[in-house]
C-alpha atoms as a PDB file:
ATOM      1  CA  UNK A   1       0.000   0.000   0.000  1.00  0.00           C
ATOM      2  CA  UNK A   2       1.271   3.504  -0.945  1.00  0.00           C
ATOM      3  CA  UNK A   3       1.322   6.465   1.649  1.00  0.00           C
ATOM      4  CA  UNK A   4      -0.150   9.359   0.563  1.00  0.00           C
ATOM      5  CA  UNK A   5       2.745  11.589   0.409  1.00  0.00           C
ATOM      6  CA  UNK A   6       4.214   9.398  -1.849  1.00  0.00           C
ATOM      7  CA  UNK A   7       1.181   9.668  -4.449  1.00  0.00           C
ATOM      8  CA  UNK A   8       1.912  12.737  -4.529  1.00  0.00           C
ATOM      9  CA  UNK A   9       5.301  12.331  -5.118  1.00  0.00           C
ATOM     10  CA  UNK A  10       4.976  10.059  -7.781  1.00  0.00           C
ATOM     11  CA  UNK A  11       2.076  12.601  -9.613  1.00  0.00           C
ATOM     12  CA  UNK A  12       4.913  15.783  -9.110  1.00  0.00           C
ATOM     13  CA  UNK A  13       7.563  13.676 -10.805  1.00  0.00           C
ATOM     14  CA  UNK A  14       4.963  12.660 -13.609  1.00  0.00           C
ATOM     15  CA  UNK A  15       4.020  16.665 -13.886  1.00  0.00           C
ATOM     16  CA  UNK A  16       7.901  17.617 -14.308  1.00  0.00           C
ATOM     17  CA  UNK A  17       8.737  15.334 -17.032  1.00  0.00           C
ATOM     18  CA  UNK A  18       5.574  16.079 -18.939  1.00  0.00           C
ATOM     19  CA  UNK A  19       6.910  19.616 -18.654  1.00  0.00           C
ATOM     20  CA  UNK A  20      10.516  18.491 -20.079  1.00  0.00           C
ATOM     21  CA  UNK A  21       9.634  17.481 -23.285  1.00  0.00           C
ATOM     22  CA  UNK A  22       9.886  20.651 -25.578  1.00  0.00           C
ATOM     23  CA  UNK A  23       7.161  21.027 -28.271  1.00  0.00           C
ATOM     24  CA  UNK A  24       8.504  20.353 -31.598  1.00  0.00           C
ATOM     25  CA  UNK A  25       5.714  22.674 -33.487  1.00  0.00           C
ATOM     26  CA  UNK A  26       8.481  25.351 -32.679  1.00  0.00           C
ATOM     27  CA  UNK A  27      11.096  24.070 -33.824  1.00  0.00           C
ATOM     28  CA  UNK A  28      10.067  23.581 -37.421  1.00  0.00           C
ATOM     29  CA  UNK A  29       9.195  27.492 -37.618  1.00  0.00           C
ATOM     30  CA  UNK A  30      12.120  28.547 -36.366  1.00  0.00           C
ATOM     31  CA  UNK A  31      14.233  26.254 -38.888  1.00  0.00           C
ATOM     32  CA  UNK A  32      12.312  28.325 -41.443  1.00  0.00           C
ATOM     33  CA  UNK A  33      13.213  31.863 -40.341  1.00  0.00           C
ATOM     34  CA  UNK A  34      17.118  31.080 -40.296  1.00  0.00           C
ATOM     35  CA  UNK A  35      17.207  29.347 -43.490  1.00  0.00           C
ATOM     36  CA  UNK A  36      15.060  32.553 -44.826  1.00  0.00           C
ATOM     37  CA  UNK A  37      17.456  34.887 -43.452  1.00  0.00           C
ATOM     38  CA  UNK A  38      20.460  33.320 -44.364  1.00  0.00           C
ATOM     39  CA  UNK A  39      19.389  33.355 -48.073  1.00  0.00           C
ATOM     40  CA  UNK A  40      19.008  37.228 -47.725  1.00  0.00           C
ATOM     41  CA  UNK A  41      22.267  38.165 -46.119  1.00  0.00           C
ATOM     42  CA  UNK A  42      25.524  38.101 -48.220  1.00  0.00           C
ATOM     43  CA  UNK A  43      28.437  36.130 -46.502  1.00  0.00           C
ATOM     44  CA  UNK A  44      31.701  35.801 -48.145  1.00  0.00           C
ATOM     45  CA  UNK A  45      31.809  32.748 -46.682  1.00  0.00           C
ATOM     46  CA  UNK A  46      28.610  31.283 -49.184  1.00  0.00           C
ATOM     47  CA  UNK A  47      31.917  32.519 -52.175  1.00  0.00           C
ATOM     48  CA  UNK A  48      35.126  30.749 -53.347  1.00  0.00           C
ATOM     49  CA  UNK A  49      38.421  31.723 -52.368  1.00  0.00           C
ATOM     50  CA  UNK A  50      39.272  33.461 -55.619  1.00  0.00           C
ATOM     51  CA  UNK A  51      35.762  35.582 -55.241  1.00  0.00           C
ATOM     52  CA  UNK A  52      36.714  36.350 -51.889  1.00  0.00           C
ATOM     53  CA  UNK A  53      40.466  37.289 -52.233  1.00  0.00           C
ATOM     54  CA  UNK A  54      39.183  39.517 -55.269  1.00  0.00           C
ATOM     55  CA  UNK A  55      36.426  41.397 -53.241  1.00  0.00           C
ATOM     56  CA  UNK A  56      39.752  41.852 -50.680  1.00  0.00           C
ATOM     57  CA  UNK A  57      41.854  42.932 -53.846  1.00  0.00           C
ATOM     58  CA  UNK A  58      39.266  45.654 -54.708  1.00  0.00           C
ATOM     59  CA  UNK A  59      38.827  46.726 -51.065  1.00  0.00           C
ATOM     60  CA  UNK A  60      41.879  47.825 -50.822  1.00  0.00           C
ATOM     61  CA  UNK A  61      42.060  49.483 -53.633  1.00  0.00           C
ATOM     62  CA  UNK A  62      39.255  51.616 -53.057  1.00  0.00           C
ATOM     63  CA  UNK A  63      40.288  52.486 -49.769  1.00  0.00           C
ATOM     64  CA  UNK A  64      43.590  53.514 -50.787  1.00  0.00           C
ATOM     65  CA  UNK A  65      41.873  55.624 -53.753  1.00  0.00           C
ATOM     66  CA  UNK A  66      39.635  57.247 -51.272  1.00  0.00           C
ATOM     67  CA  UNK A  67      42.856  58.703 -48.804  1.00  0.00           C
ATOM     68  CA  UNK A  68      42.167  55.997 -46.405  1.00  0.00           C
ATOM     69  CA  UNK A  69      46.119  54.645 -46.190  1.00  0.00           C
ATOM     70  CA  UNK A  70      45.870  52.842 -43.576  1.00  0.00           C
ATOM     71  CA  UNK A  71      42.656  50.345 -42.379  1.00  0.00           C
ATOM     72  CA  UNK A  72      42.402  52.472 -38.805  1.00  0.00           C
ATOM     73  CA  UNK A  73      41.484  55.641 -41.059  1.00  0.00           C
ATOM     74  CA  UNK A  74      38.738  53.968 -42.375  1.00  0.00           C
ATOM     75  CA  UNK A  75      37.486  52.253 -39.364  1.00  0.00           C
ATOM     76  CA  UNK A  76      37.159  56.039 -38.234  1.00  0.00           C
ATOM     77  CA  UNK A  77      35.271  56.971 -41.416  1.00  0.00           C
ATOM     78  CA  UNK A  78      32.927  54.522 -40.234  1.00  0.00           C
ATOM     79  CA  UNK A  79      32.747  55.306 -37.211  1.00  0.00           C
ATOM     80  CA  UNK A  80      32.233  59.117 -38.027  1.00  0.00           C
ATOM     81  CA  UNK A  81      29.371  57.721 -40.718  1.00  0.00           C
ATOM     82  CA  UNK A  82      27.736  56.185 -37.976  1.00  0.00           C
ATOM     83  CA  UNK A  83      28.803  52.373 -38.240  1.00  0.00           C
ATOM     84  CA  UNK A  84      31.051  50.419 -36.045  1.00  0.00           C
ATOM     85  CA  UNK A  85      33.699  48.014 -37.957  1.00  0.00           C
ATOM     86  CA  UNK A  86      36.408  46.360 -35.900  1.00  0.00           C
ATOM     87  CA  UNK A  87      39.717  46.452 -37.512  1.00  0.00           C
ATOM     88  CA  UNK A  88      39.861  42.188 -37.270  1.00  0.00           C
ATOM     89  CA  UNK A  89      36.989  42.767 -39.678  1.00  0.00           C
ATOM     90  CA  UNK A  90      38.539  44.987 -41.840  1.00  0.00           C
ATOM     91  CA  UNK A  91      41.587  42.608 -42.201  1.00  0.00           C
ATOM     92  CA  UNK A  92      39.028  39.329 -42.646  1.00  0.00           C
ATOM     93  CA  UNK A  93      37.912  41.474 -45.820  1.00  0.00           C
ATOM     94  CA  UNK A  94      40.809  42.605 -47.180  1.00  0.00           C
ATOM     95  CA  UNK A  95      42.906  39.390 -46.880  1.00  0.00           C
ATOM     96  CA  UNK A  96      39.498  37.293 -47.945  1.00  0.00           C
ATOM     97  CA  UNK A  97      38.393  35.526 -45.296  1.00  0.00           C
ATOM     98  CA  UNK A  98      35.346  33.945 -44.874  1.00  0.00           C
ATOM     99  CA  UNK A  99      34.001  34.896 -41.854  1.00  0.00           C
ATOM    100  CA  UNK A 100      33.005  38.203 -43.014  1.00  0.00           C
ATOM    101  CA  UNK A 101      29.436  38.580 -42.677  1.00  0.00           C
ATOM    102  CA  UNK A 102      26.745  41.288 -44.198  1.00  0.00           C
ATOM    103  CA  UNK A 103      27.123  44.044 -41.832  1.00  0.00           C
ATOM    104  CA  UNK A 104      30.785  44.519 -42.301  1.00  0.00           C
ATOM    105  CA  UNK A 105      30.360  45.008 -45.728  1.00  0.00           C
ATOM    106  CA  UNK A 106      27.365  47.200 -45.897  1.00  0.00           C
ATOM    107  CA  UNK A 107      29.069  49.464 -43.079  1.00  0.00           C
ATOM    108  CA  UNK A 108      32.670  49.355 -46.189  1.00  0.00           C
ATOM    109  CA  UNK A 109      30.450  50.107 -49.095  1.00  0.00           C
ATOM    110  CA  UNK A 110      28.572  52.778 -47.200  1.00  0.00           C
ATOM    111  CA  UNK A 111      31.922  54.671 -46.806  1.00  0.00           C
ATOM    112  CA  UNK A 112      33.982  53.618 -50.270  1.00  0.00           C
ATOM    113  CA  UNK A 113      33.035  56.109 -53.278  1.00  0.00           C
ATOM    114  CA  UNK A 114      30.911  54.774 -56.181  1.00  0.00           C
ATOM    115  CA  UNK A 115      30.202  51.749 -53.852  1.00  0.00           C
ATOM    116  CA  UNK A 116      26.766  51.099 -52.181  1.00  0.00           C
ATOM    117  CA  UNK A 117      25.311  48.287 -50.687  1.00  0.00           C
ATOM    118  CA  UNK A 118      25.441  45.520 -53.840  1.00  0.00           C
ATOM    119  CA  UNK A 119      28.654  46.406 -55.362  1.00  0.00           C
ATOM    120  CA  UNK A 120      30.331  43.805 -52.829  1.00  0.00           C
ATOM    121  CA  UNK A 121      28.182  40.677 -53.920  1.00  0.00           C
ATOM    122  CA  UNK A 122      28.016  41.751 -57.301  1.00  0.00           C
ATOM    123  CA  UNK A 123      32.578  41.974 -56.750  1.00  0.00           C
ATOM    124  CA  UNK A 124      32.045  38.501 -55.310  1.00  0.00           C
ATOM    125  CA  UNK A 125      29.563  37.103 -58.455  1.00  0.00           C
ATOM    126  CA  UNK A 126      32.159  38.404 -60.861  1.00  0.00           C
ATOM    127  CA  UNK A 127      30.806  41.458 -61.653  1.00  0.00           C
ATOM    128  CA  UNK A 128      33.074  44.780 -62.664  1.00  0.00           C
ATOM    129  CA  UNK A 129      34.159  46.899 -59.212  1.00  0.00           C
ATOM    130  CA  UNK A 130      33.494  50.852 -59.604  1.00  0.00           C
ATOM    131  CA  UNK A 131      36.723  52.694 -61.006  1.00  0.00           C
ATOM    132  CA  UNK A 132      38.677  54.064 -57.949  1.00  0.00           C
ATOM    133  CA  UNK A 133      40.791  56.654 -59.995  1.00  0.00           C
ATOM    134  CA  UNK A 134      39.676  59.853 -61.319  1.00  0.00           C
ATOM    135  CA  UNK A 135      38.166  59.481 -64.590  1.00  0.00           C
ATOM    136  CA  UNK A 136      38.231  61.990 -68.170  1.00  0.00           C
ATOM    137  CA  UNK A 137      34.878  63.137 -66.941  1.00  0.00           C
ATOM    138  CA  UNK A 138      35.767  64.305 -63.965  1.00  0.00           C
ATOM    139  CA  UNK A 139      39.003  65.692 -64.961  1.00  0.00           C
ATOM    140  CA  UNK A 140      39.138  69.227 -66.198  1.00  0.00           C
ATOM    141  CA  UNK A 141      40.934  70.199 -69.619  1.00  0.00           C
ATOM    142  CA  UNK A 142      43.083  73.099 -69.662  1.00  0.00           C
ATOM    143  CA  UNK A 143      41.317  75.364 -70.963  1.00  0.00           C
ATOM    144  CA  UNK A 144      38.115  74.701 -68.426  1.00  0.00           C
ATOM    145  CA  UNK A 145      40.775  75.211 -65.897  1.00  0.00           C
ATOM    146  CA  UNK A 146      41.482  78.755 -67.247  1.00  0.00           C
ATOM    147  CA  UNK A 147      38.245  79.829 -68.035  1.00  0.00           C
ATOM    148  CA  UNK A 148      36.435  79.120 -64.634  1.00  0.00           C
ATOM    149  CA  UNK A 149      36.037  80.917 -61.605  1.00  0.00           C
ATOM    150  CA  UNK A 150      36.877  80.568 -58.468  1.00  0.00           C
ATOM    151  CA  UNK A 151      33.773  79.240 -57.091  1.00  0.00           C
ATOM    152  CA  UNK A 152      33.172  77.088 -59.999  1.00  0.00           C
ATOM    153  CA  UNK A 153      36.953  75.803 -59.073  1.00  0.00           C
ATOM    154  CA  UNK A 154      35.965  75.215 -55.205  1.00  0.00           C
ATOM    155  CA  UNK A 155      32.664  73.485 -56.416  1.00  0.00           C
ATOM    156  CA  UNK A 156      34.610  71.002 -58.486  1.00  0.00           C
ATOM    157  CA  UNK A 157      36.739  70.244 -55.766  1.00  0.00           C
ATOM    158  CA  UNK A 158      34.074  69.446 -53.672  1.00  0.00           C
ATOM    159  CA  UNK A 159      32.439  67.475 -55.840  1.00  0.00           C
ATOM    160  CA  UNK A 160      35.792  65.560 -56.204  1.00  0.00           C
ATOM    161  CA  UNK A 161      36.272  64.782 -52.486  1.00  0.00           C
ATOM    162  CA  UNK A 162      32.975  63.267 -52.242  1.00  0.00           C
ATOM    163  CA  UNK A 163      33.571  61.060 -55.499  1.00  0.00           C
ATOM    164  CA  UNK A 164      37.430  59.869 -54.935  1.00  0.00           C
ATOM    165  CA  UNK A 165      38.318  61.205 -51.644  1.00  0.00           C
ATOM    166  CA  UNK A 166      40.645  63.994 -50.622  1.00  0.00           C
ATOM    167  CA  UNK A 167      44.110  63.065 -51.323  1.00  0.00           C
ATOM    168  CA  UNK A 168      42.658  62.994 -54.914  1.00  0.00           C
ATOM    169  CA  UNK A 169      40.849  65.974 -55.021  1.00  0.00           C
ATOM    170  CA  UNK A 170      43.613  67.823 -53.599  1.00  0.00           C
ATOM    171  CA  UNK A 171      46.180  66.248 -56.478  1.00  0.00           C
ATOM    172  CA  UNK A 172      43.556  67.636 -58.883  1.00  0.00           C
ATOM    173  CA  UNK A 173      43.156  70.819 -57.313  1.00  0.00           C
ATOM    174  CA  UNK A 174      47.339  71.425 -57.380  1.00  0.00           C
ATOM    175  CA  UNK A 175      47.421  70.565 -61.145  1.00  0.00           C
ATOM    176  CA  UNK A 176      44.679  73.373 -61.812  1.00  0.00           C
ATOM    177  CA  UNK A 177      46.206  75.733 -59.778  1.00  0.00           C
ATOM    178  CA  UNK A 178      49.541  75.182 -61.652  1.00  0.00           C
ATOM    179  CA  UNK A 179      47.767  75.404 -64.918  1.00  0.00           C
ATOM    180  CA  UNK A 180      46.479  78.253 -63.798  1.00  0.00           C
ATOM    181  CA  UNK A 181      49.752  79.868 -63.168  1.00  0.00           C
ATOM    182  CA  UNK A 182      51.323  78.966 -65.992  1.00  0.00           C
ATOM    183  CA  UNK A 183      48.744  80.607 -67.943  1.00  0.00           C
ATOM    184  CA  UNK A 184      48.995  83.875 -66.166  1.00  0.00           C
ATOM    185  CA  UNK A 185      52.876  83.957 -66.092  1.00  0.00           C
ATOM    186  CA  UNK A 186      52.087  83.081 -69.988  1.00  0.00           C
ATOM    187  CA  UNK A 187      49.692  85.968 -70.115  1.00  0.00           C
ATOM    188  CA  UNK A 188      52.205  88.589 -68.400  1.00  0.00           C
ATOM    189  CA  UNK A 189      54.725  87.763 -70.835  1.00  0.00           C
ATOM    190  CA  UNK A 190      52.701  88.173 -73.990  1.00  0.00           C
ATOM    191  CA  UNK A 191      51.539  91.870 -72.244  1.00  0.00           C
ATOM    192  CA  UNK A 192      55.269  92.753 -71.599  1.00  0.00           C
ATOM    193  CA  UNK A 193      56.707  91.912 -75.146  1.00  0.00           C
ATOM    194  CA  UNK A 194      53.445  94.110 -76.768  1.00  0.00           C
ATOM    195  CA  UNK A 195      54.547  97.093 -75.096  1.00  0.00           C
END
């Protein structure tokens, strides 16, 4: 004959592992969301070697275009943009790791000129990266040099920091400003052999 207190034990342990047993309905839901969102994000990890070395490749190239020489000056410019990029991330991109994972290079592209948020999957798909350089476009000839004003001048320049970063703007700027000299010490010497 059982004791009454040990009914009751025997109904609390029956309780408890009725409790234990987790419901599986969950499960299967949750299985869907991850695969869902892992189809969505962009991991250089889901890319070959070659891909990912190549995205690196390009990286670094842009950065260097854009006056970022070293990989701390652009963690800053991320920083200052509002992102947050460690600098073992930055070094997993540029040497192609694959543990590099969506944020990292939305927060890059965000920063890089010409780049936005697809131009580092469509890098890693094979597609062309955006030209880091100054191109003929935004290169003034001589004679636009000479012929605009000084606002026009500053204008340009700003417009060239935003699309290929300073320390190419500022080589631009220098060769106007030295065509521009030449062409008034050009000009003086013309007015001093008519007189």
């Amino acid at each position: 004959m059982h004791s009454g207190e040990g009914r009751r034990r025997r109904k609390v342990r029956k309780i408890r592992r009725s409790r234990q047993v987790a419901d599986c309905s969950g499960l299967l839901h949750t299985a869907h969301v991850q695969v869902a969102r892992k189809q969505r994000q962009t991991r250089t990890g889901d890319y070959p070697p070659e891909a990912r070395l190549r995205l690196g490749q390009e990286v670094v190239k842009a950065r260097i275009a854009a006056g970022y020489r070293y990989r701390t000056d652009l963690a800053d410019a991320i920083k200052s943009a509002g992102g947050k990029v460690s600098l073992r991330s930055l070094q997993a991109l540029e040497t192609g790791d694959a543990s590099v994972g969506q944020a990292v290079l939305f927060a890059v592209a965000s920063v890089l000129p010409r780049w936005n948020e697809d131009t580092p999957k469509v890098i890693l798909e094979g597609g062309e990266a955006p030209r880091t350089g100054p191109d003929d476009a935004a290169r003034l000839s001589d004679e636009e040099i000479i012929a605009a004003d000084s606002r026009t001048l500053g204008l340009w320049f700003i417009e060239l920091v935003d699309s290929y970063g300073k320390e190419r703007a500022e080589d631009e700027l220098f060769r106007a400003l030295d065509v521009r000299k030449k062409a008034r010490a050009a000009e003086r010497g013309t007015l001093a052999t008519d007189a």
